[in-house]
C-alpha atoms as a PDB file:
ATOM      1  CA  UNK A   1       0.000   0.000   0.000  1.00  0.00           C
ATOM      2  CA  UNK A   2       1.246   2.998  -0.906  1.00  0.00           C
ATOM      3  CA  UNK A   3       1.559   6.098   0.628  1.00  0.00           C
ATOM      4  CA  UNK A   4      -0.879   8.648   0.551  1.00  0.00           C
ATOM      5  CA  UNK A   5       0.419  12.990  -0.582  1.00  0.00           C
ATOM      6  CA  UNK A   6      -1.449  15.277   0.952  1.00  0.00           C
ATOM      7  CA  UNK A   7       0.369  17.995   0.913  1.00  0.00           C
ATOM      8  CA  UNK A   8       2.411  19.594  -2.733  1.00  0.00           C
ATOM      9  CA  UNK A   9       4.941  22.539  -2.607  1.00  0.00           C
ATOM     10  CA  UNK A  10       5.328  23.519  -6.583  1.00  0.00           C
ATOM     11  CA  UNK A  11       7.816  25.720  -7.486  1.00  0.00           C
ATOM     12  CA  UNK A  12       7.291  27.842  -4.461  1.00  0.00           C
ATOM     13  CA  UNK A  13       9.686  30.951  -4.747  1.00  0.00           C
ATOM     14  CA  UNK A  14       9.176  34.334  -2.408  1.00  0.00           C
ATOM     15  CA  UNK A  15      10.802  37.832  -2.849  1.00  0.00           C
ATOM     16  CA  UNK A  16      10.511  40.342  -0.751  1.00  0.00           C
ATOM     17  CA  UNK A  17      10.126  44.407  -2.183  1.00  0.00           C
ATOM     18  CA  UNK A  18      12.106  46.514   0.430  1.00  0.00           C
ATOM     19  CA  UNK A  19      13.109  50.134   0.158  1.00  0.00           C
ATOM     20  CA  UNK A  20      16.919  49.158  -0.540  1.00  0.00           C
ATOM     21  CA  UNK A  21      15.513  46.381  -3.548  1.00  0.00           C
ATOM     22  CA  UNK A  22      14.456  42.645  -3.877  1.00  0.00           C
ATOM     23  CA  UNK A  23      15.420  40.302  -1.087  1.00  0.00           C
ATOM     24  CA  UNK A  24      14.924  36.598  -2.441  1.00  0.00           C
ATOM     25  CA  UNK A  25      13.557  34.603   0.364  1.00  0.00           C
ATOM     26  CA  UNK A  26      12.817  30.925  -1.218  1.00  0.00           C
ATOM     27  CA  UNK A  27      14.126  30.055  -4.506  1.00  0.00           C
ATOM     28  CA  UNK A  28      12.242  26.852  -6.425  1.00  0.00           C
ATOM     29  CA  UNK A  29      10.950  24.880  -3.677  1.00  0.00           C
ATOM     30  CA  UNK A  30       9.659  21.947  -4.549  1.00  0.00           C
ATOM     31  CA  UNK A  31       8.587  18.597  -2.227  1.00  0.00           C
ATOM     32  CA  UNK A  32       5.313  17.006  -1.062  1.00  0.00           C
ATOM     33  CA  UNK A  33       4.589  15.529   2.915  1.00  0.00           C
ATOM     34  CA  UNK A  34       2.452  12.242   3.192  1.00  0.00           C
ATOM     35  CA  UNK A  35      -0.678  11.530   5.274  1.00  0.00           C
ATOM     36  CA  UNK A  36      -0.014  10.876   8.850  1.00  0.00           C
ATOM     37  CA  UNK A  37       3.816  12.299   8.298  1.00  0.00           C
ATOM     38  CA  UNK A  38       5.898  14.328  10.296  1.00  0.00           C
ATOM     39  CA  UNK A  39       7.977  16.615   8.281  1.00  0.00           C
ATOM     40  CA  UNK A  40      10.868  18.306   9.949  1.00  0.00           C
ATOM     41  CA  UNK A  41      12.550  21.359   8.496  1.00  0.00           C
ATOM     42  CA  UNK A  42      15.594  22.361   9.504  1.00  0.00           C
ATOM     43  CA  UNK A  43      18.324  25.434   7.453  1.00  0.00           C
ATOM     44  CA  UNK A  44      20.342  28.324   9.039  1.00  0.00           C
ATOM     45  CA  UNK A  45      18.962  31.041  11.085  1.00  0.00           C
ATOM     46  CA  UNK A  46      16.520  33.432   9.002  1.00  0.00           C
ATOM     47  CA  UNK A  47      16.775  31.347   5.856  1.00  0.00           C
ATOM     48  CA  UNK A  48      13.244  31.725   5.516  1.00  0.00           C
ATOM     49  CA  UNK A  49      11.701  28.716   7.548  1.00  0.00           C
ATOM     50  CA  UNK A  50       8.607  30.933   8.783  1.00  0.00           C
ATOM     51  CA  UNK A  51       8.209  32.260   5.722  1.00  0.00           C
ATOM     52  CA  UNK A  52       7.500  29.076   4.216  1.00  0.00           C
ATOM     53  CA  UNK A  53       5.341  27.707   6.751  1.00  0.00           C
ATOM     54  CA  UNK A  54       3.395  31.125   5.918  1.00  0.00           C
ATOM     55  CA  UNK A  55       2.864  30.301   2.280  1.00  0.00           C
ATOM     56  CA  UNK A  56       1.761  27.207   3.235  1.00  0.00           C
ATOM     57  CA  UNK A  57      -0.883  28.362   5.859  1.00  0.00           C
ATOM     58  CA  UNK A  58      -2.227  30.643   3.329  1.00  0.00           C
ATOM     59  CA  UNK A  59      -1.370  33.899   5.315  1.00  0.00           C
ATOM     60  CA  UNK A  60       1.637  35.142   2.569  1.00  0.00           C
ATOM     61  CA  UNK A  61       0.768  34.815  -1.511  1.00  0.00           C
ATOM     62  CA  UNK A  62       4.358  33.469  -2.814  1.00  0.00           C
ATOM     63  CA  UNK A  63       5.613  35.288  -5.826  1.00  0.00           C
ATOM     64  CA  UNK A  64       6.097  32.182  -7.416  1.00  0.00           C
ATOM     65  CA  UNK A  65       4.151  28.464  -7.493  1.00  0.00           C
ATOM     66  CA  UNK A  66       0.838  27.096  -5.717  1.00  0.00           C
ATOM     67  CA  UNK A  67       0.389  25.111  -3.065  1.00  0.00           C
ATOM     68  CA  UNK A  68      -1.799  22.000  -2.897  1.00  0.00           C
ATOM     69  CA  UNK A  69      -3.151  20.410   0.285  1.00  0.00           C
ATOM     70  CA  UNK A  70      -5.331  17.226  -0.663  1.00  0.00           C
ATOM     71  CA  UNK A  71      -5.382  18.587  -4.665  1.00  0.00           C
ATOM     72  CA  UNK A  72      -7.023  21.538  -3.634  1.00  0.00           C
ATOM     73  CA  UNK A  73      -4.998  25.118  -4.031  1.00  0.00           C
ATOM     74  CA  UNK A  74      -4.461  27.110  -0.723  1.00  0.00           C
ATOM     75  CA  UNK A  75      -5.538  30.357  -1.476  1.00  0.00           C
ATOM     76  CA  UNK A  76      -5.847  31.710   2.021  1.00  0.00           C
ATOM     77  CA  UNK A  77      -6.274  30.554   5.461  1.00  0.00           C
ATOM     78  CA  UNK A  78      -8.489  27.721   6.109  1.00  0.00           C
ATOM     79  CA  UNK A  79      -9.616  25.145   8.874  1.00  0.00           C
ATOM     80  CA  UNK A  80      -7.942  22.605   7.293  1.00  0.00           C
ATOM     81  CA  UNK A  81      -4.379  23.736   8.137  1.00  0.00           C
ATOM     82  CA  UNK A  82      -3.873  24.387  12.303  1.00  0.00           C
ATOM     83  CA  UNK A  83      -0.972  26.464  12.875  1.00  0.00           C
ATOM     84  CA  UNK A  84       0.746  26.783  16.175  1.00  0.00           C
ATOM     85  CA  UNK A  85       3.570  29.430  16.791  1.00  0.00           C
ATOM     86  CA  UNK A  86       6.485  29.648  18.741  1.00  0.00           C
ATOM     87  CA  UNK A  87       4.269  31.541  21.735  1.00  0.00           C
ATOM     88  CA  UNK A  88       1.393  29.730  22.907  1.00  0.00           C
ATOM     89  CA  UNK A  89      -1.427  33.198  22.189  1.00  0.00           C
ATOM     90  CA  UNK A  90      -3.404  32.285  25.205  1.00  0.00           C
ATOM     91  CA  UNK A  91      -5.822  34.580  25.841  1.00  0.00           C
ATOM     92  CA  UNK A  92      -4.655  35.749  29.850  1.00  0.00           C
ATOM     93  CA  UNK A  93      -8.613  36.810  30.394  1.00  0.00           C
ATOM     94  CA  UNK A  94     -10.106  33.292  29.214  1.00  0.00           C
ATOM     95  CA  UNK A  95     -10.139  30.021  31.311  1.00  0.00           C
ATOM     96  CA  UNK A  96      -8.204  26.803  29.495  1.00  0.00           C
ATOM     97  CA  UNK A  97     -11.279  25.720  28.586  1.00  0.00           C
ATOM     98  CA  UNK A  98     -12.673  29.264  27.328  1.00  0.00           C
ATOM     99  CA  UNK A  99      -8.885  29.493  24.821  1.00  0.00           C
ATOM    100  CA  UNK A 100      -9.379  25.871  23.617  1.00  0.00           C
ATOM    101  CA  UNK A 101     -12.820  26.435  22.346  1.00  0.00           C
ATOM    102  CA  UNK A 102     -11.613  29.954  20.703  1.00  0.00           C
ATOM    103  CA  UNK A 103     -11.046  28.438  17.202  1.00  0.00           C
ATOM    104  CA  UNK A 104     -14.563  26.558  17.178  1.00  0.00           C
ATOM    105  CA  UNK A 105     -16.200  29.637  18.569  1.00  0.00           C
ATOM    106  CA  UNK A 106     -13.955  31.920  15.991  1.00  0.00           C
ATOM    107  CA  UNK A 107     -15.972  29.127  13.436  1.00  0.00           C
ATOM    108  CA  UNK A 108     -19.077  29.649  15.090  1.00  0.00           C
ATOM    109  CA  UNK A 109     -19.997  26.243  15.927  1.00  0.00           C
ATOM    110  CA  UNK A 110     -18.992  25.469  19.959  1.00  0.00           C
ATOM    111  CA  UNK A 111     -22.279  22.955  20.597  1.00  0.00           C
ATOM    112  CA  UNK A 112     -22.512  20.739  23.757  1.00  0.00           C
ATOM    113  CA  UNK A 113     -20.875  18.073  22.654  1.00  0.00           C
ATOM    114  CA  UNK A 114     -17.865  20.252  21.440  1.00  0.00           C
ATOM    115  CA  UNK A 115     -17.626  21.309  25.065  1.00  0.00           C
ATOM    116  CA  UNK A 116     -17.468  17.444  25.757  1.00  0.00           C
ATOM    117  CA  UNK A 117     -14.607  16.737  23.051  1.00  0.00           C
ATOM    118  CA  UNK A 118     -12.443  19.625  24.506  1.00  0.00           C
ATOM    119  CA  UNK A 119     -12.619  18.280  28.370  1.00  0.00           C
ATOM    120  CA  UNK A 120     -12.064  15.156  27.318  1.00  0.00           C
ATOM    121  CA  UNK A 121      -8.652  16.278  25.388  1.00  0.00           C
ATOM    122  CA  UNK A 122      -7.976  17.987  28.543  1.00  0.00           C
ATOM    123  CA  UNK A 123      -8.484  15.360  30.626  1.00  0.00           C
ATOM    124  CA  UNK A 124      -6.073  13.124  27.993  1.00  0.00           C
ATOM    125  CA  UNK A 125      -3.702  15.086  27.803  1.00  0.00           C
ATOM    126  CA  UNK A 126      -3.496  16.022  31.878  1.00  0.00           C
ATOM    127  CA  UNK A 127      -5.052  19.112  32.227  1.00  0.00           C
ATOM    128  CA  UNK A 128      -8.536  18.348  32.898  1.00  0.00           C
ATOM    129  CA  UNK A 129      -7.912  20.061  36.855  1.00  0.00           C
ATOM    130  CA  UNK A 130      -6.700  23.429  35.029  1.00  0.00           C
ATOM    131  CA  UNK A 131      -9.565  23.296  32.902  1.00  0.00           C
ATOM    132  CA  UNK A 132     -11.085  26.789  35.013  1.00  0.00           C
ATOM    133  CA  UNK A 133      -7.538  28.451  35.477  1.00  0.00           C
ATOM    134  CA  UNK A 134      -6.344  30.838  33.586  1.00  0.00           C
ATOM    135  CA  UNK A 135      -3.219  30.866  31.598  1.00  0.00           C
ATOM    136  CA  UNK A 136      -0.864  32.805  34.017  1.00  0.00           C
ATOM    137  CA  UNK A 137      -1.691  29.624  36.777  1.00  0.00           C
ATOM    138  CA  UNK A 138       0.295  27.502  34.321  1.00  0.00           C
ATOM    139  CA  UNK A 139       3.458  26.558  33.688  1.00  0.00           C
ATOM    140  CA  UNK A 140       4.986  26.824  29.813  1.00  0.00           C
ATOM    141  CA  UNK A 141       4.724  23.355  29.137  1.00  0.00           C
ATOM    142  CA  UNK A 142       0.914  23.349  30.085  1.00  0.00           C
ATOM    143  CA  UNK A 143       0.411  26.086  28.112  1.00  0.00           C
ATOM    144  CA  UNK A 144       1.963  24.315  25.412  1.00  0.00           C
ATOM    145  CA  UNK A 145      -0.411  21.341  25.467  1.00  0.00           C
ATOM    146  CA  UNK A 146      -3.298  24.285  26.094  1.00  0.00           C
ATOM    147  CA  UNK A 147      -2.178  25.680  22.639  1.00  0.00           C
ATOM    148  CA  UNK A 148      -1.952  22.551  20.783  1.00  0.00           C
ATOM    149  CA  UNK A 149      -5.840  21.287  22.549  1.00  0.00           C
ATOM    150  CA  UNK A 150      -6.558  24.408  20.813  1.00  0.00           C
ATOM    151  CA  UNK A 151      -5.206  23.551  17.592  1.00  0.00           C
ATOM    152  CA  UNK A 152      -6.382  19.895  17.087  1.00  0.00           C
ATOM    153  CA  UNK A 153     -10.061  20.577  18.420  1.00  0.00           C
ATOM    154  CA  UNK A 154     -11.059  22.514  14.786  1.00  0.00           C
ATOM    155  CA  UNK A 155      -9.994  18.914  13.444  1.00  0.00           C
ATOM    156  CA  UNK A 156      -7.504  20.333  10.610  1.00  0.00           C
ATOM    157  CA  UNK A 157      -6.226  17.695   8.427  1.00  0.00           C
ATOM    158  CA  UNK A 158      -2.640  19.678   8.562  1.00  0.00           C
ATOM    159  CA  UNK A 159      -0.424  20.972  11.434  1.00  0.00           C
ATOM    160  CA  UNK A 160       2.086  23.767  10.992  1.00  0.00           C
ATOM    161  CA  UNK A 161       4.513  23.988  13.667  1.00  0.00           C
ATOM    162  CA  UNK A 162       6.622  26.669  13.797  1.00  0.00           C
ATOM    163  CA  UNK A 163       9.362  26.510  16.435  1.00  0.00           C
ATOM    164  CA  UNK A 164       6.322  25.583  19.128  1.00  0.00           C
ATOM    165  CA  UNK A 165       8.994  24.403  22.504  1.00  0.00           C
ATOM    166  CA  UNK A 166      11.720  27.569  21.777  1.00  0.00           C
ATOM    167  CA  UNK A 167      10.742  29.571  24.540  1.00  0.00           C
ATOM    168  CA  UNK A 168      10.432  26.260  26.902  1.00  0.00           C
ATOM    169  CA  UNK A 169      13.486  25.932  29.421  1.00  0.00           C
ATOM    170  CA  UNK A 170      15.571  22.627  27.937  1.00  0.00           C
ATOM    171  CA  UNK A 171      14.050  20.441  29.984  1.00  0.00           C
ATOM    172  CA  UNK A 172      10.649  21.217  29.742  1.00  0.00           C
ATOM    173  CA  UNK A 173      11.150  21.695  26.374  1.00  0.00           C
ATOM    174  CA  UNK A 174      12.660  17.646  26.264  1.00  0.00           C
ATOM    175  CA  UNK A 175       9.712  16.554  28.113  1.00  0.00           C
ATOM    176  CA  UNK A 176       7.024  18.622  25.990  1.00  0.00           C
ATOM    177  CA  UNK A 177       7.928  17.780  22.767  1.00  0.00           C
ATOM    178  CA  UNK A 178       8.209  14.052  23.775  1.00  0.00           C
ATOM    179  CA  UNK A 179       4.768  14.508  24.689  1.00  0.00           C
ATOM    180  CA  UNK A 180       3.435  16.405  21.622  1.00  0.00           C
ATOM    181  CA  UNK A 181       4.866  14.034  19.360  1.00  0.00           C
ATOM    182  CA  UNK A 182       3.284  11.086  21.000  1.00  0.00           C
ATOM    183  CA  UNK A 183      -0.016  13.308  20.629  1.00  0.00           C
ATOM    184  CA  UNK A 184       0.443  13.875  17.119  1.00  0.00           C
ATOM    185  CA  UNK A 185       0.949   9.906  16.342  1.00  0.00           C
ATOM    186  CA  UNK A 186      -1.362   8.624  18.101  1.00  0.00           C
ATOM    187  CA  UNK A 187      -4.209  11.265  16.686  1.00  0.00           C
ATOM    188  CA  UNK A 188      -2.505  10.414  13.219  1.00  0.00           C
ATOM    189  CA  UNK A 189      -1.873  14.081  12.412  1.00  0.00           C
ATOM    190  CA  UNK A 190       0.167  15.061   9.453  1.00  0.00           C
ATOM    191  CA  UNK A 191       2.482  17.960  10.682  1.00  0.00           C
ATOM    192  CA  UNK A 192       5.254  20.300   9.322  1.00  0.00           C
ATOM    193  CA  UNK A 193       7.923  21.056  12.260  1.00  0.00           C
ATOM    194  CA  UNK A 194      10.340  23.968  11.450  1.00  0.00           C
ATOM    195  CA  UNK A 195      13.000  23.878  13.960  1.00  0.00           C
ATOM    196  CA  UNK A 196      16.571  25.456  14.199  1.00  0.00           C
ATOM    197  CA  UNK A 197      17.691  22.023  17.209  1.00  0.00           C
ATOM    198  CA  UNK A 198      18.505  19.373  14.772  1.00  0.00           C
ATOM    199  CA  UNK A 199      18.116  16.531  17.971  1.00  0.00           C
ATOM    200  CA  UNK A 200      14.417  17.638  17.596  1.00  0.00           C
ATOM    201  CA  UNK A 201      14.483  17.180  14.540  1.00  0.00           C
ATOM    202  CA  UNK A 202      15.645  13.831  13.815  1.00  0.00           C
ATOM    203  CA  UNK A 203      13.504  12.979  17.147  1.00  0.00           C
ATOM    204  CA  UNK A 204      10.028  14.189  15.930  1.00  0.00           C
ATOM    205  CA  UNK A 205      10.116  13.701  12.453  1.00  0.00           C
ATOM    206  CA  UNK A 206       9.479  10.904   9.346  1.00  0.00           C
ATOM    207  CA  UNK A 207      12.138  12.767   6.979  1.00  0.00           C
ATOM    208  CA  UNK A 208      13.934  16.169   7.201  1.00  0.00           C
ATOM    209  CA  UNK A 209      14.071  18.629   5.166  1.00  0.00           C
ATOM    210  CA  UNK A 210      17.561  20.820   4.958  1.00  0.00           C
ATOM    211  CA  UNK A 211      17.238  23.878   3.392  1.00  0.00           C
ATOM    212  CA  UNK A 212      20.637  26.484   2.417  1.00  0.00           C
ATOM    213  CA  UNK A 213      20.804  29.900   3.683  1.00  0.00           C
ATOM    214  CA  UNK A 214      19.049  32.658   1.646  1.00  0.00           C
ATOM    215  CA  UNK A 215      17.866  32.525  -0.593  1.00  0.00           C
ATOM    216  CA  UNK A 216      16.555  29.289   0.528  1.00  0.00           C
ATOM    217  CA  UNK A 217      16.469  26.409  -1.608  1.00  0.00           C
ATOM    218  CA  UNK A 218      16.195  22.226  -0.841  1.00  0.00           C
ATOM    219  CA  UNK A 219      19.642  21.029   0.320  1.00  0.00           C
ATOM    220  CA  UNK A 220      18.679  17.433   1.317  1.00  0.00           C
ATOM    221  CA  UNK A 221      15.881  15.496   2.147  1.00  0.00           C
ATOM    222  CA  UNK A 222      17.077  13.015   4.343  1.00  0.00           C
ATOM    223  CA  UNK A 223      14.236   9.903   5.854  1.00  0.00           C
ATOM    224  CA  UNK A 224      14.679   8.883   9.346  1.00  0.00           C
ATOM    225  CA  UNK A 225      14.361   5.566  10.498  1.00  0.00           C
ATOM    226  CA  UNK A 226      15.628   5.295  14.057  1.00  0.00           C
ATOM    227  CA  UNK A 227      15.711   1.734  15.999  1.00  0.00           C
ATOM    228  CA  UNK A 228      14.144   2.937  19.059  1.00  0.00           C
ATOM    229  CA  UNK A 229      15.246   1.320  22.572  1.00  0.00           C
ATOM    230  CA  UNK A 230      11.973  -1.181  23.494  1.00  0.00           C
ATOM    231  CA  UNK A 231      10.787  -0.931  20.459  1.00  0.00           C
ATOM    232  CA  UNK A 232       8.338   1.526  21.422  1.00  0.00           C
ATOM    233  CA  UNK A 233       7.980   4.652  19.502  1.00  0.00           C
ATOM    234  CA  UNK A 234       8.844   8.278  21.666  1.00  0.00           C
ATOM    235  CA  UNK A 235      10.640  11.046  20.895  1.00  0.00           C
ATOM    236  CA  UNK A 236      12.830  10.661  23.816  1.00  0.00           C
ATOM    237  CA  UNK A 237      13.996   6.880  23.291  1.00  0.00           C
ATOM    238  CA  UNK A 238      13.950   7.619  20.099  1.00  0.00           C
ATOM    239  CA  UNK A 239      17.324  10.022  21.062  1.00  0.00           C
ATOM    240  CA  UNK A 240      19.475   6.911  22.045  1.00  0.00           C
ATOM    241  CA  UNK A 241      18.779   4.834  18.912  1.00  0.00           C
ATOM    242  CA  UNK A 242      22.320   3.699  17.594  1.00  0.00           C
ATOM    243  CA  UNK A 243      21.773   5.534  14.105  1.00  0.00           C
ATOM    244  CA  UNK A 244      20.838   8.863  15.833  1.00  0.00           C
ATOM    245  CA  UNK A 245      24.096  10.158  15.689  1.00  0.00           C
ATOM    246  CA  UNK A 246      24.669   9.132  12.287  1.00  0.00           C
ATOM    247  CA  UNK A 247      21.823  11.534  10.764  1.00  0.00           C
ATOM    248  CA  UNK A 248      22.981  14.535  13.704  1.00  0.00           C
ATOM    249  CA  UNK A 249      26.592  14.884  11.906  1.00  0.00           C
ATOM    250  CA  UNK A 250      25.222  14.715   8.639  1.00  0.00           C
ATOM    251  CA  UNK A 251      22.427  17.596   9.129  1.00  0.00           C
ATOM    252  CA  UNK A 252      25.457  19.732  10.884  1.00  0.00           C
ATOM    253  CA  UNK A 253      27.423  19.037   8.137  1.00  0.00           C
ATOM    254  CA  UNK A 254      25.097  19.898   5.535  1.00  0.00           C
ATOM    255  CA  UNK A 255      23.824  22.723   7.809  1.00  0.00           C
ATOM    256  CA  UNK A 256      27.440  24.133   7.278  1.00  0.00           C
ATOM    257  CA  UNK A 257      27.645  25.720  10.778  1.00  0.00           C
ATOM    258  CA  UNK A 258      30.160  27.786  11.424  1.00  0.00           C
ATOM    259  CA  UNK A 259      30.319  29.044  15.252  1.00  0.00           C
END
């Protein structure tokens, strides 16, 4: 059986009209993420990363190419495609429950049994007893898995994640995005992960995506298959499989870091 593309990048190119000129952005981008994938994307610092993920959410119009999600062209934003940002955007007034219903309300469509769905997410995902606090009573991890409640409850069929555990301390940031990715497989989401920590990276993700530095164009697309420890897929074991260091120096390398 073979696998299913949902999403196609065509010829995507983006240039920017400043006072000083043209700044190229993305230069003839080009790949396509399966159903139920996670697609990292890693590339130097302000290569453009964000600006692809906003071409893709329909909030930019590339100069250059289309973008197809299930055959159909993305135009503009749309509740098929959840994006979730490197700050969580919880509202500080609302309760947990009030911010995860935001994008159904936003829809106009927050019935009884929607309330139902979002407490029981809650209560899956361990904040069921913070369901009535606000934001500021939580730590950044919870408000994290607050954001991404938020995200999944509109059902989209594609997740954008741009840089969503940067502002975590390391290791809540370890321990959150072990738990998000477990989330996102077991509610078979497909998902794009930008990311500038290439352990994340090869942690999270089906195949990565290396881009160059700007104007950014496809380096390498590199598939990850990791012999996890227990044979039990997680994030976290997934860190001490014996090929993990394998795909690290090759990213770095083709990442071309200089410090």
């Amino acid at each position: 059986m073979g696998k299913r593309t949902m999403v196609e990048i065509k010829n995507i190119g983006m240039t920017y009209h400043t006072f000083n000129g043209e700044t190229e952005a993305l230069r003839n981008m080009d790949f396509h993420v399966y159903e139920g994938e996670i697609l990292g994307i890693v590339g130097p610092s302000g290569c453009g990363k964000s600006t692809l993920l906003s071409i893709i959410a329909g909030l930019i119009k590339p100069s250059t190419g289309e973008v197809l999600v299930n055959g159909k062209k993305v135009v503009g934003p749309t509740k098929d495609i959840g994006y979730m940002f490197q700050k969580d955007h919880l509202f500080e007034w609302r309760t947990i429950l009030q911010n995860v219903l935001l994008g159904l309300e936003i829809q106009g469509r927050v019935k009884e049994e929607d309330v139902k769905k979002a407490e029981k997410l809650l209560e899956t995902y361990g904040l069921a007893e913070f369901k009535d606090s606000y934001p500021r009573q939580l730590s950044g991890g919870m408000r994290q898995r607050a954001a991404l409640i938020r995200t999944l409850i509109v059902e989209p069929n594609l997740l954008l994640l741009d840089e969503p555990f940067s502002a975590l301390d390391y290791q809540t940031r370890l321990a959150i995005s072990d738990e998000i990715g477990l989330i996102l497989k077991k509610e078979k989401k497909t998902a794009l992960l930008v990311t500038h920590d290439i352990a994340e990276a090869i942690s999270l993700s089906d195949r990565i995506i290396v881009l160059t530095k700007r104007p950014a164009t496809i380096k390498d697309i590199i598939e990850i298959e990791l012999t996890c420890p227990g044979g039990e897929w997680s994030p976290i074991k997934c860190r001490e499989a014996p090929e993990f260091r394998h795909y690290f120096n090759k990213i770095w390398k083709e990442l071309d870091v200089h410090v």
